[in-house]
PDB file of N, CA and C in Angstrom:
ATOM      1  N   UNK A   1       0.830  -1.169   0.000  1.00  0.00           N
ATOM      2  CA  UNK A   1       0.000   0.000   0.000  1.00  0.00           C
ATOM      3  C   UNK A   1       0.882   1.242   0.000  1.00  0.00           C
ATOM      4  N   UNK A   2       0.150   2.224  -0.599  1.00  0.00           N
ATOM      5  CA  UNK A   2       1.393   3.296  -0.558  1.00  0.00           C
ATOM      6  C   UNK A   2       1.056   4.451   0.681  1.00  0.00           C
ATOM      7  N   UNK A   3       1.633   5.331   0.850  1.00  0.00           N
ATOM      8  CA  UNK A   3       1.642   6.410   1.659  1.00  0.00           C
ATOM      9  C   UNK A   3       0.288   7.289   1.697  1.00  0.00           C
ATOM     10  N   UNK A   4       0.717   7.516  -0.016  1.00  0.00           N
ATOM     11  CA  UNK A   4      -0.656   8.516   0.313  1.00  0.00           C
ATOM     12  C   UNK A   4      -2.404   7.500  -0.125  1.00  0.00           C
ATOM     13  N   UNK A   5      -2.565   6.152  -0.234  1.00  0.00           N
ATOM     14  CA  UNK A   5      -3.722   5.385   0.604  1.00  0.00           C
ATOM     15  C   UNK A   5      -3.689   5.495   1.523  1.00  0.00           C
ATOM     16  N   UNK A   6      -3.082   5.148   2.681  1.00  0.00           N
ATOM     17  CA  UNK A   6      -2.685   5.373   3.987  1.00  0.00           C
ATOM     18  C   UNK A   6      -3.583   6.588   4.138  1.00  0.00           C
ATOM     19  N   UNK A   7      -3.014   7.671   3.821  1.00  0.00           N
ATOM     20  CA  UNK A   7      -3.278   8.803   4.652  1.00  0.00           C
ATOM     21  C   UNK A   7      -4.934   9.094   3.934  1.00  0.00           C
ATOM     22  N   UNK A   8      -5.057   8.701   2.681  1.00  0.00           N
ATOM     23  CA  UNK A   8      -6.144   8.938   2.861  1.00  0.00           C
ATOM     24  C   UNK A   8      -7.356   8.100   3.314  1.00  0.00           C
ATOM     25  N   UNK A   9      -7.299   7.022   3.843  1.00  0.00           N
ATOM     26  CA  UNK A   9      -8.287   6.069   4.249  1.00  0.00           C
ATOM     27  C   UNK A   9      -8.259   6.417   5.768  1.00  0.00           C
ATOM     28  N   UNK A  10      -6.811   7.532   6.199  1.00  0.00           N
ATOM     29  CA  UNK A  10      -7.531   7.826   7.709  1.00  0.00           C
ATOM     30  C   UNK A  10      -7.982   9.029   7.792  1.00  0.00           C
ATOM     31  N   UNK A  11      -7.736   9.830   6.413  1.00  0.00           N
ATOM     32  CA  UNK A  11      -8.524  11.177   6.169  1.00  0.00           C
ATOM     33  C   UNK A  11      -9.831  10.410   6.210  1.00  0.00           C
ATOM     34  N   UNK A  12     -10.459   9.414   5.149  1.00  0.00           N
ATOM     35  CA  UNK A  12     -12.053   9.578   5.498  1.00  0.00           C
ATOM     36  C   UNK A  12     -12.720   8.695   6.765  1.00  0.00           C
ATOM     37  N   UNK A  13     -11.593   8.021   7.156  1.00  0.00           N
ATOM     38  CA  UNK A  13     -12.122   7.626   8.696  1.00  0.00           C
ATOM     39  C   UNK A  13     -12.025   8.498   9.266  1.00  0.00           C
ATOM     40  N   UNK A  14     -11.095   9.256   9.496  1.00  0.00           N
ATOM     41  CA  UNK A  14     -11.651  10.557  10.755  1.00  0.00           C
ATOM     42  C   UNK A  14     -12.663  11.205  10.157  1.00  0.00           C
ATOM     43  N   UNK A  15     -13.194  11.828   8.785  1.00  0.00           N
ATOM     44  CA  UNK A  15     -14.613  12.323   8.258  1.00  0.00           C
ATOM     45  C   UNK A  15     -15.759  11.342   8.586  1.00  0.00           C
ATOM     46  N   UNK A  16     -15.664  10.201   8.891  1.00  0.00           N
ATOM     47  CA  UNK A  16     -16.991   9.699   8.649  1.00  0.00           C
ATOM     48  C   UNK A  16     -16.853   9.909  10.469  1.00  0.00           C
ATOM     49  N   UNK A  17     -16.275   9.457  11.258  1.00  0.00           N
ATOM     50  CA  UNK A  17     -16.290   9.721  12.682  1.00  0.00           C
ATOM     51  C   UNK A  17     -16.812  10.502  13.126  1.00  0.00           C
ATOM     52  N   UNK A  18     -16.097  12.050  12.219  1.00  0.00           N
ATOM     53  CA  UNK A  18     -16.749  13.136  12.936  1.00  0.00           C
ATOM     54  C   UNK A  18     -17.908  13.176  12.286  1.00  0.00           C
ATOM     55  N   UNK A  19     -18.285  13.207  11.231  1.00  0.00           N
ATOM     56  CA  UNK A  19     -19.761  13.350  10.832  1.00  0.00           C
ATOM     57  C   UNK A  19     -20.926  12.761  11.626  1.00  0.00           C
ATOM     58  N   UNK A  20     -20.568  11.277  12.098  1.00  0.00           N
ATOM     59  CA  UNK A  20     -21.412  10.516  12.760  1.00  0.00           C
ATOM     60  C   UNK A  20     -21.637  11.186  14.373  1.00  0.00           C
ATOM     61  N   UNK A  21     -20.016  11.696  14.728  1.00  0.00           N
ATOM     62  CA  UNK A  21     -20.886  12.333  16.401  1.00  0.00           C
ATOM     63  C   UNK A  21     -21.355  13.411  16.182  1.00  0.00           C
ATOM     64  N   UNK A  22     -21.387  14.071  14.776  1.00  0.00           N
ATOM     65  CA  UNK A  22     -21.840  15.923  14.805  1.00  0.00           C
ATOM     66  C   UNK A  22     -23.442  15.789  14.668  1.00  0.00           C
ATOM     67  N   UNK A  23     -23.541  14.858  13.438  1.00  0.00           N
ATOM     68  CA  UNK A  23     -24.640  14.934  12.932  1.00  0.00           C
ATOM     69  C   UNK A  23     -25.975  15.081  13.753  1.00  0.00           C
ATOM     70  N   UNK A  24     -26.081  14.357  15.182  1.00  0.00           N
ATOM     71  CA  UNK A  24     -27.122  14.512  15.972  1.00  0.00           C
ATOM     72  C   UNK A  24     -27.146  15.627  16.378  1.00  0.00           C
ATOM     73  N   UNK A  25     -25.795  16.231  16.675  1.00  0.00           N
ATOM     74  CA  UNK A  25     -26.330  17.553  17.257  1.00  0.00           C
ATOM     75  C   UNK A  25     -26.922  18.757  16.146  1.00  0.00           C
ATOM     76  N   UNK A  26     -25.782  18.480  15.348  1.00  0.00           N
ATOM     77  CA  UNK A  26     -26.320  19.189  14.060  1.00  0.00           C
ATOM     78  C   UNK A  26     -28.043  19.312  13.742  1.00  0.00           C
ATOM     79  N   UNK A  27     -28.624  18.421  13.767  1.00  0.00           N
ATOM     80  CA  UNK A  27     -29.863  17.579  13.226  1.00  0.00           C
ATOM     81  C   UNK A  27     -31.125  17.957  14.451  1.00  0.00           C
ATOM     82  N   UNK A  28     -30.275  18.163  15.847  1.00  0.00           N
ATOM     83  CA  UNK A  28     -31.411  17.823  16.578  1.00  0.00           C
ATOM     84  C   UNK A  28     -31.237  19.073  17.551  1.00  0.00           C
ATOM     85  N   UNK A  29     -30.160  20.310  16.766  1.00  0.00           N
ATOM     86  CA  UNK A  29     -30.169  21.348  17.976  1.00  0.00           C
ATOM     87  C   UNK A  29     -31.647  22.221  18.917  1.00  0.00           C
ATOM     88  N   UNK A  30     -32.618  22.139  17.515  1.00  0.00           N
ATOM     89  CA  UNK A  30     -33.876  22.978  17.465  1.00  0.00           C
ATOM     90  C   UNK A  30     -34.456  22.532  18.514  1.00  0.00           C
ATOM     91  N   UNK A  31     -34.372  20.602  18.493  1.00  0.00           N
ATOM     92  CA  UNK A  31     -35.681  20.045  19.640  1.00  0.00           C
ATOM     93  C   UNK A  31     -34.667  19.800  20.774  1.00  0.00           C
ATOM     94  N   UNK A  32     -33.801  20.337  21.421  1.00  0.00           N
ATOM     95  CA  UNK A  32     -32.685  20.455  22.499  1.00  0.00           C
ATOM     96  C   UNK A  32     -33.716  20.324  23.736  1.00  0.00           C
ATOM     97  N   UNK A  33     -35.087  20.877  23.638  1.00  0.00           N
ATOM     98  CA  UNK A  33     -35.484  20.316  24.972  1.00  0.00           C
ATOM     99  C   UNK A  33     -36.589  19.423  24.401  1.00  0.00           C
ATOM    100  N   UNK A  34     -36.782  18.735  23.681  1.00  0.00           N
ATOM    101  CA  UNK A  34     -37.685  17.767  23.834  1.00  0.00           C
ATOM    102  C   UNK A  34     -37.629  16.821  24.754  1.00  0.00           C
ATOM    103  N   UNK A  35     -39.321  16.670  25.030  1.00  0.00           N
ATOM    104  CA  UNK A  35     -39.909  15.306  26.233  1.00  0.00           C
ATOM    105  C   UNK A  35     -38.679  14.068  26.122  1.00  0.00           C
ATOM    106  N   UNK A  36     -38.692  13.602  25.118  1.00  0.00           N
ATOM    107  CA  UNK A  36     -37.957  12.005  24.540  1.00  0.00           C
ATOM    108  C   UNK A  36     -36.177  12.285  24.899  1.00  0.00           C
ATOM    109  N   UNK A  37     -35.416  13.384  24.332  1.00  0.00           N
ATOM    110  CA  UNK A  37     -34.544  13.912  24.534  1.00  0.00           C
ATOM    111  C   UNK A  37     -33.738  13.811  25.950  1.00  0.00           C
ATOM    112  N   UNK A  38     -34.653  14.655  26.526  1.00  0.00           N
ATOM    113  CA  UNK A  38     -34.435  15.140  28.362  1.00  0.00           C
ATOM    114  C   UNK A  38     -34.696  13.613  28.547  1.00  0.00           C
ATOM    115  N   UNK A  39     -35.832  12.570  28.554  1.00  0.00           N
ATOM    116  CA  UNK A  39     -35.669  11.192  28.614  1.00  0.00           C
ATOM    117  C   UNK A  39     -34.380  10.298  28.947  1.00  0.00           C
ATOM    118  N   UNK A  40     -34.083  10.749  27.519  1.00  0.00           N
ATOM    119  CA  UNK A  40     -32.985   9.423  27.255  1.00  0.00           C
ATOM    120  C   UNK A  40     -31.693  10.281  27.968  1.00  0.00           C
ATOM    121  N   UNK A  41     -31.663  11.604  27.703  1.00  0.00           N
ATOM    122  CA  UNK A  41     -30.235  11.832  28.633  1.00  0.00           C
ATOM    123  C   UNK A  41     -30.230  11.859  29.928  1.00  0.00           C
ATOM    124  N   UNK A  42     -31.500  12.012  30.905  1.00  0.00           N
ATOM    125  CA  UNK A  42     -31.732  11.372  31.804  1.00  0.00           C
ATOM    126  C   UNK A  42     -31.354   9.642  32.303  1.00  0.00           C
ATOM    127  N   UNK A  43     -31.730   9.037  31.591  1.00  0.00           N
ATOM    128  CA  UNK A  43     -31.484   7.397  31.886  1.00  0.00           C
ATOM    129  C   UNK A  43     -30.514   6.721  31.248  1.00  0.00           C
ATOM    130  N   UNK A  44     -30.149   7.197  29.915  1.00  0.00           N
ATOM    131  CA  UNK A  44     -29.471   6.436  29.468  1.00  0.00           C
ATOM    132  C   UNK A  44     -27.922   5.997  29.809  1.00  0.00           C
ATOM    133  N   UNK A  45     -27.783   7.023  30.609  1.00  0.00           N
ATOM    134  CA  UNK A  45     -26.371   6.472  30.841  1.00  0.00           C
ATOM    135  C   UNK A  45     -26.176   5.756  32.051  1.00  0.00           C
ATOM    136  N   UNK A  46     -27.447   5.794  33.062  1.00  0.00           N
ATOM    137  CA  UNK A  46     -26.913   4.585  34.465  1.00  0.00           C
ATOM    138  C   UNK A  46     -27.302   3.191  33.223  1.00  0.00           C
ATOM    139  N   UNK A  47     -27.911   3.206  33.033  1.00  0.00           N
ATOM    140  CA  UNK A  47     -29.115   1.552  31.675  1.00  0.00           C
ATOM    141  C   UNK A  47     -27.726   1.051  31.179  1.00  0.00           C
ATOM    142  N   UNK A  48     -26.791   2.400  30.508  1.00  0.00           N
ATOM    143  CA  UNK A  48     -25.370   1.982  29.819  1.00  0.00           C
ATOM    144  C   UNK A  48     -24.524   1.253  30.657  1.00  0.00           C
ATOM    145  N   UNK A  49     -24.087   2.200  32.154  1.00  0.00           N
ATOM    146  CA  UNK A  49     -23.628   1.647  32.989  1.00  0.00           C
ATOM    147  C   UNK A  49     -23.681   0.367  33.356  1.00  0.00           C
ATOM    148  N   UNK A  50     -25.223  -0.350  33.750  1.00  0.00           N
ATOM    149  CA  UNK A  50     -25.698  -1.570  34.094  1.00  0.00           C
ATOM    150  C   UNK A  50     -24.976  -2.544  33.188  1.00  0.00           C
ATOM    151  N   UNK A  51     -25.684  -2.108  31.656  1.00  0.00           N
ATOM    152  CA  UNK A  51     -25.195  -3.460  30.985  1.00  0.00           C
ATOM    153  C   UNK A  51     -23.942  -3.324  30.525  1.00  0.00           C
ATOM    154  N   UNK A  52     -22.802  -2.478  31.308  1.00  0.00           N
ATOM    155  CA  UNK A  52     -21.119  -2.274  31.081  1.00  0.00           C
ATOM    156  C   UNK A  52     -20.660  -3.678  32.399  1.00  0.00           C
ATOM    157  N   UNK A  53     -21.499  -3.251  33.033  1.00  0.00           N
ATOM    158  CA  UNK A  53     -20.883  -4.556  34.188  1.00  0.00           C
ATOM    159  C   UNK A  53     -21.976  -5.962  33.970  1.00  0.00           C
ATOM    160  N   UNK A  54     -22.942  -5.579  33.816  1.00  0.00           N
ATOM    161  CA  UNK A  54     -23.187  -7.123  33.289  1.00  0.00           C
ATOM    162  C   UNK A  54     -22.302  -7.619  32.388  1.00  0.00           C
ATOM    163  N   UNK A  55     -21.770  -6.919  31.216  1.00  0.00           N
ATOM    164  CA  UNK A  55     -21.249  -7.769  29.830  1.00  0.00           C
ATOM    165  C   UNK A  55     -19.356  -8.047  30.546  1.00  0.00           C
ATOM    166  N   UNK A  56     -19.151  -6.953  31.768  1.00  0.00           N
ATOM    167  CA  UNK A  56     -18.149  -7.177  32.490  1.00  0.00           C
ATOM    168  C   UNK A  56     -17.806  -8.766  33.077  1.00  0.00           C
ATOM    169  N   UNK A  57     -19.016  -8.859  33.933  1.00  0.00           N
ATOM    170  CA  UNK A  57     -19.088  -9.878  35.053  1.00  0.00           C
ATOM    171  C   UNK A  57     -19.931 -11.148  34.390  1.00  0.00           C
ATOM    172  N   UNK A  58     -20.099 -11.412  32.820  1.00  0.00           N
ATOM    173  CA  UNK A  58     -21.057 -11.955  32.454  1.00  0.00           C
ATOM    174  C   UNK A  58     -20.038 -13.324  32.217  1.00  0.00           C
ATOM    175  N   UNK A  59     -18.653 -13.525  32.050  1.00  0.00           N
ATOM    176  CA  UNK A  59     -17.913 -14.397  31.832  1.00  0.00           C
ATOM    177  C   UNK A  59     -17.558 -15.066  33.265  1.00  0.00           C
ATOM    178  N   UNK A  60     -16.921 -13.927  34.301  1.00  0.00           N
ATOM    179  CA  UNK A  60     -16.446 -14.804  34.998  1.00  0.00           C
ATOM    180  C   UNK A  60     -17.737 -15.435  36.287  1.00  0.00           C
ATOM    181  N   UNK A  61     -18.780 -14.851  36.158  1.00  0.00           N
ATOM    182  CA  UNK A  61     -20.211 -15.467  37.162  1.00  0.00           C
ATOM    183  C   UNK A  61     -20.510 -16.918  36.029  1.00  0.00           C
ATOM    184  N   UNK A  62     -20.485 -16.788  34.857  1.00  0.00           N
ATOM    185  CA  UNK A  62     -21.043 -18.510  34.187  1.00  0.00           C
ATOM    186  C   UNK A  62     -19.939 -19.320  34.313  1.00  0.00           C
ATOM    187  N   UNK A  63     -18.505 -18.884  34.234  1.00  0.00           N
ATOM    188  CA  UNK A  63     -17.617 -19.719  34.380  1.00  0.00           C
ATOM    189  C   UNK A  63     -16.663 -19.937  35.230  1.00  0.00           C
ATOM    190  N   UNK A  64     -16.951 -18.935  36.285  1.00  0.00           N
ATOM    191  CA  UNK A  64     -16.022 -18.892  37.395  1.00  0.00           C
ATOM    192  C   UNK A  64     -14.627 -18.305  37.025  1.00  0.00           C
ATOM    193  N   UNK A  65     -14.253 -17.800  35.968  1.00  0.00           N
ATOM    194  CA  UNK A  65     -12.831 -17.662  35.580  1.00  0.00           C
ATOM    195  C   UNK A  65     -12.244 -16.412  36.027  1.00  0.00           C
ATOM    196  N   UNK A  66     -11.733 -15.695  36.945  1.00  0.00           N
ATOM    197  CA  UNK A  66     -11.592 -14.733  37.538  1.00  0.00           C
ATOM    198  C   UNK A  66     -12.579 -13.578  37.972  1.00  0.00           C
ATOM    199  N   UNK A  67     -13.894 -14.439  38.622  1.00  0.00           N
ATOM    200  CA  UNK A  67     -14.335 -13.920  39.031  1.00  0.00           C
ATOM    201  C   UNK A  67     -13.713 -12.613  40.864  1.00  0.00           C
ATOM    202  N   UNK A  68     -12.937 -13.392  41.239  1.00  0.00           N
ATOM    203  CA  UNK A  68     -12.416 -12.716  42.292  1.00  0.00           C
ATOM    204  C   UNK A  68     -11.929 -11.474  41.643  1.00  0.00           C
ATOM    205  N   UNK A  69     -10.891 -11.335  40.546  1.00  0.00           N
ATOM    206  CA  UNK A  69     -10.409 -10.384  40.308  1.00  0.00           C
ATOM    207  C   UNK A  69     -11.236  -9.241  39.889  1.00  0.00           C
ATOM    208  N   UNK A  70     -12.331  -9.764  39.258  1.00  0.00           N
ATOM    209  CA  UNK A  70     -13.501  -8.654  38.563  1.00  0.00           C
ATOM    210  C   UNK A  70     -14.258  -8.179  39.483  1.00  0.00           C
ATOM    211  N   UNK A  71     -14.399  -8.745  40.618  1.00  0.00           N
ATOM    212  CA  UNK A  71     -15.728  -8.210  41.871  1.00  0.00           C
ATOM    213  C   UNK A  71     -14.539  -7.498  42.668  1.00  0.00           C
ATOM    214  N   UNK A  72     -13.471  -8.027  42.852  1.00  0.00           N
ATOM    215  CA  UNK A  72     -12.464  -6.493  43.527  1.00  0.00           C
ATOM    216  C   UNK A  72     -12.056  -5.573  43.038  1.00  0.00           C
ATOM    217  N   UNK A  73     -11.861  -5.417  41.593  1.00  0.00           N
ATOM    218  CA  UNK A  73     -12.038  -4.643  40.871  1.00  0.00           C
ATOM    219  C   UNK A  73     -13.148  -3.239  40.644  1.00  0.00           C
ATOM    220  N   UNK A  74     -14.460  -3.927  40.477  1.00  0.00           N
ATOM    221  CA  UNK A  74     -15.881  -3.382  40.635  1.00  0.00           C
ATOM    222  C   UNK A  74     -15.841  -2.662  41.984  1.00  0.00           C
ATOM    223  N   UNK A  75     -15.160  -3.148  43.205  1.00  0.00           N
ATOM    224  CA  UNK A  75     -15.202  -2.353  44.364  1.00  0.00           C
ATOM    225  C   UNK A  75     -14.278  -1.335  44.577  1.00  0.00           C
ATOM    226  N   UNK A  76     -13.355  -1.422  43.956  1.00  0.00           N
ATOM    227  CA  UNK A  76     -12.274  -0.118  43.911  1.00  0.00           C
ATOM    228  C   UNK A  76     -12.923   0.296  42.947  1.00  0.00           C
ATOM    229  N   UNK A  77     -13.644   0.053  41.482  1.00  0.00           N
ATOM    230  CA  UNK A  77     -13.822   1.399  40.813  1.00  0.00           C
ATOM    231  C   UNK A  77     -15.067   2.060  41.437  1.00  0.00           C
ATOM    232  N   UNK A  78     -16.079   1.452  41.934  1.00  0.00           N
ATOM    233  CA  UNK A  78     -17.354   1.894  43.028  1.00  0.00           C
ATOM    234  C   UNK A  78     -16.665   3.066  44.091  1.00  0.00           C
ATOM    235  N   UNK A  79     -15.485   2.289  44.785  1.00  0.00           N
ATOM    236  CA  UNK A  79     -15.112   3.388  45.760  1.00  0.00           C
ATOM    237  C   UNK A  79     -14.456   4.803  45.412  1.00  0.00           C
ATOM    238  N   UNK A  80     -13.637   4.459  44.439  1.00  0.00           N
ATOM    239  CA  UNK A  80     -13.056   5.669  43.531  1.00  0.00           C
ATOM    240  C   UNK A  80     -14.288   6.237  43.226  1.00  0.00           C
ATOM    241  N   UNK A  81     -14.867   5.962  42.833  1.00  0.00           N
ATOM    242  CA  UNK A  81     -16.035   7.111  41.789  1.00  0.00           C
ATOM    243  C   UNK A  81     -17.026   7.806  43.160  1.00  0.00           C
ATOM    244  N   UNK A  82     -16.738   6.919  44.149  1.00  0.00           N
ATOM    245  CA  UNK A  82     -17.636   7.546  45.452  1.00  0.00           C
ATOM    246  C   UNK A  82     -17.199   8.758  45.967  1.00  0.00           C
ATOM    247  N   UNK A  83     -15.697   8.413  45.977  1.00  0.00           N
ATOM    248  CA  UNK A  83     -14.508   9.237  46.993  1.00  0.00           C
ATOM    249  C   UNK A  83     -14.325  10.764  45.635  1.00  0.00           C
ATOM    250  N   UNK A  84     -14.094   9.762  44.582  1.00  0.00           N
ATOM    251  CA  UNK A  84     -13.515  11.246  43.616  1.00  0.00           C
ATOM    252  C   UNK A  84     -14.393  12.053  42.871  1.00  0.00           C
ATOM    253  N   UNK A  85     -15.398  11.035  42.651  1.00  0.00           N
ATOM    254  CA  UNK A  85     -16.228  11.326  41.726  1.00  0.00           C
ATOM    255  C   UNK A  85     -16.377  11.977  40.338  1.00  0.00           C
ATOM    256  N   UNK A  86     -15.420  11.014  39.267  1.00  0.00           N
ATOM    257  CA  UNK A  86     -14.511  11.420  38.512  1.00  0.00           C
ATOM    258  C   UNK A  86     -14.319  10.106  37.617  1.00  0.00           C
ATOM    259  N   UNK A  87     -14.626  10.234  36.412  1.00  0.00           N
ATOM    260  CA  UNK A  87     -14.771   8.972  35.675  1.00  0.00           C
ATOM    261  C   UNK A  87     -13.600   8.515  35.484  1.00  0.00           C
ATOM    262  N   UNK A  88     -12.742   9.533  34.611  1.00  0.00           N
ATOM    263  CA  UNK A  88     -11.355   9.118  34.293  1.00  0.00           C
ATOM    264  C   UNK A  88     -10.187   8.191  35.690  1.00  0.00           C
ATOM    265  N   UNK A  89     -10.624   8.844  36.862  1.00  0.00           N
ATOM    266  CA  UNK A  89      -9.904   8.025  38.045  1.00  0.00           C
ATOM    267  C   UNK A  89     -10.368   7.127  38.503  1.00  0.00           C
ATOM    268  N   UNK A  90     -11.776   6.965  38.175  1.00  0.00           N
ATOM    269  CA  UNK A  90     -12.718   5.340  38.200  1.00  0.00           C
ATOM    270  C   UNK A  90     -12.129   4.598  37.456  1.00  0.00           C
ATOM    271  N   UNK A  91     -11.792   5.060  35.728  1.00  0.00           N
ATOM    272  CA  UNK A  91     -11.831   3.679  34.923  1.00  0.00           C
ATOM    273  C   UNK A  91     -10.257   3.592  35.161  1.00  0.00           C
ATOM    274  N   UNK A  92      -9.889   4.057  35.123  1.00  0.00           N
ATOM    275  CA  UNK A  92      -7.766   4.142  35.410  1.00  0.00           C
ATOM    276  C   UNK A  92      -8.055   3.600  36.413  1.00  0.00           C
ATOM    277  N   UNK A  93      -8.079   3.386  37.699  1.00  0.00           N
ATOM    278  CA  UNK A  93      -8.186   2.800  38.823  1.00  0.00           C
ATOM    279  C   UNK A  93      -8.757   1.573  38.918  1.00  0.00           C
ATOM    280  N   UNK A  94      -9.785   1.333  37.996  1.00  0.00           N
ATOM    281  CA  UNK A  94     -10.386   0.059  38.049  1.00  0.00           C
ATOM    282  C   UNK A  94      -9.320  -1.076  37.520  1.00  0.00           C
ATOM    283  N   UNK A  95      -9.138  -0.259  36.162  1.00  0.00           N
ATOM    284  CA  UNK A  95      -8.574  -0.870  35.273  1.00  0.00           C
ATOM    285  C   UNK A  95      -6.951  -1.577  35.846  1.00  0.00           C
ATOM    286  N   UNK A  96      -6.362  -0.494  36.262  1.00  0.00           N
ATOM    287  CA  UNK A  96      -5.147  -0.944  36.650  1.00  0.00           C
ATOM    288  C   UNK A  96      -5.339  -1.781  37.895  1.00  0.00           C
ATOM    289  N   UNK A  97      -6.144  -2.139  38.812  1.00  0.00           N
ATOM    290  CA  UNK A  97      -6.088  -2.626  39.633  1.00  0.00           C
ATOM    291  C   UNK A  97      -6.428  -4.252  39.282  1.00  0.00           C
ATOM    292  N   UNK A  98      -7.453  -4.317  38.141  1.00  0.00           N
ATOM    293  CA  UNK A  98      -7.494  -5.820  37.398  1.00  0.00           C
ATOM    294  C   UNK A  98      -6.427  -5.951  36.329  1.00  0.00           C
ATOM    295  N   UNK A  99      -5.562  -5.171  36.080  1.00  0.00           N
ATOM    296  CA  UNK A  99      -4.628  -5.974  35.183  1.00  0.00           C
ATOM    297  C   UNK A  99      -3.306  -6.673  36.395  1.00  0.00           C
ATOM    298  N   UNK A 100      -3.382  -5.612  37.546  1.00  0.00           N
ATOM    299  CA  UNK A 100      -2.087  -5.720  38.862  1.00  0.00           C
ATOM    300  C   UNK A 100      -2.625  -7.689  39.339  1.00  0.00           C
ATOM    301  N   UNK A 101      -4.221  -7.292  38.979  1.00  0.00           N
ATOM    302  CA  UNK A 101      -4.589  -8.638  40.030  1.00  0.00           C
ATOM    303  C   UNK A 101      -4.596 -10.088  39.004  1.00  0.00           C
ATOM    304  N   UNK A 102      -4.823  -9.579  37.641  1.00  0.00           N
ATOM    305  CA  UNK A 102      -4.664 -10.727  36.701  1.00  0.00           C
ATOM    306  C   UNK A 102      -3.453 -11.095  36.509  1.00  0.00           C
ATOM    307  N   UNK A 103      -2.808 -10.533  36.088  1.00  0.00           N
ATOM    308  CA  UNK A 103      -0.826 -10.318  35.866  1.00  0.00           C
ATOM    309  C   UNK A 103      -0.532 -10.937  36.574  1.00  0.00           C
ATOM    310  N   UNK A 104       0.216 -10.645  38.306  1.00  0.00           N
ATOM    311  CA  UNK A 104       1.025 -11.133  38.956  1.00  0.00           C
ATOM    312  C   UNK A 104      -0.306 -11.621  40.381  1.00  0.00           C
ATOM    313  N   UNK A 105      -0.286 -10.982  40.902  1.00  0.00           N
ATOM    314  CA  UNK A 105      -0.946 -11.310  42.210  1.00  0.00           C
ATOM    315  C   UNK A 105      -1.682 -11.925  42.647  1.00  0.00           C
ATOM    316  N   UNK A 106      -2.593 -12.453  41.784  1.00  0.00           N
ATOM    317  CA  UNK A 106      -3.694 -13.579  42.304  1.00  0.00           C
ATOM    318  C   UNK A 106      -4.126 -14.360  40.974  1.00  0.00           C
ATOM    319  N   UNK A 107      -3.262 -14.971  40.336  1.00  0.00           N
ATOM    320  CA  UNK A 107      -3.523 -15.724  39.021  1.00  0.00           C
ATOM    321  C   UNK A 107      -4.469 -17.303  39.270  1.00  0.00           C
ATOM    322  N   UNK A 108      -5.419 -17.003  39.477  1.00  0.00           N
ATOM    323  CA  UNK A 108      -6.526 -17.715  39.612  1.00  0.00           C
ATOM    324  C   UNK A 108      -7.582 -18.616  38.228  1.00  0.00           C
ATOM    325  N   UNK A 109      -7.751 -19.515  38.196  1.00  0.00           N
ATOM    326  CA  UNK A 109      -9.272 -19.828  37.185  1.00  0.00           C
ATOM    327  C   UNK A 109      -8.131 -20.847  36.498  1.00  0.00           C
ATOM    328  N   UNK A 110      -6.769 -21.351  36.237  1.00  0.00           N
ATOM    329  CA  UNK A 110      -6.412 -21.918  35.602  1.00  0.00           C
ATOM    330  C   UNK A 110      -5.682 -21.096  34.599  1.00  0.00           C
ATOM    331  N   UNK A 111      -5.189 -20.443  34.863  1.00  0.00           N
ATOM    332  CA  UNK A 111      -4.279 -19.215  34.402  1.00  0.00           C
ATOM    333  C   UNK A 111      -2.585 -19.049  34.258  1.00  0.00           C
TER     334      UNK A 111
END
């Protein structure tokens, strides 16, 4: 492949990207307070939340396979987000604390 394919197949991936997150706002500035609107930005993001840790915890609860590491995990990012209340130091915190516990420290499930 040459250079300039390259550059342009990530010229129209970054165009179609941005088009796709503008376009709603673009599209939907007028009805900014609609009923349905205020709705979904109301709920939708704990509903997101939920099924982020179900699809989380959905492997190791059917198969047991590091389940320890994922439910101590879930409790440091719970407590972080309590204490800081701050997404970025939730998911950094979560995160690093299940790779510390998968990696070296408690290699569990047949691992």
């Amino acid at each position: 492949m040459s250079e300039a394919y390259l550059i342009g197949f990530i010229a129209l991936a970054a165009l179609a990207t941005f088009l796709t997150r503008a376009t709603p706002f673009l599209l939907l500035s007028k009805q900014a307070d609609h009923p349905l609107l205020t709705f979904l930005g109301r709920y939708l993001p704990p509903v997101l939340m939920v099924l982020l840790v179900v699809y989380a915890l959905r492997t190791p609860l059917v198969e047991g396979d590091g389940l320890t590491q994922s439910l101590v995990s879930l409790t440091v990012v719970t407590v972080l987000h309590l204490l800081a209340r701050n997404a970025l130091i939730s998911i950094l915190g979560g995160t690093f604390c299940y790779m510390v516990l998968v990696q070296s420290l408690m290699p569990l499930g047949g691992q």
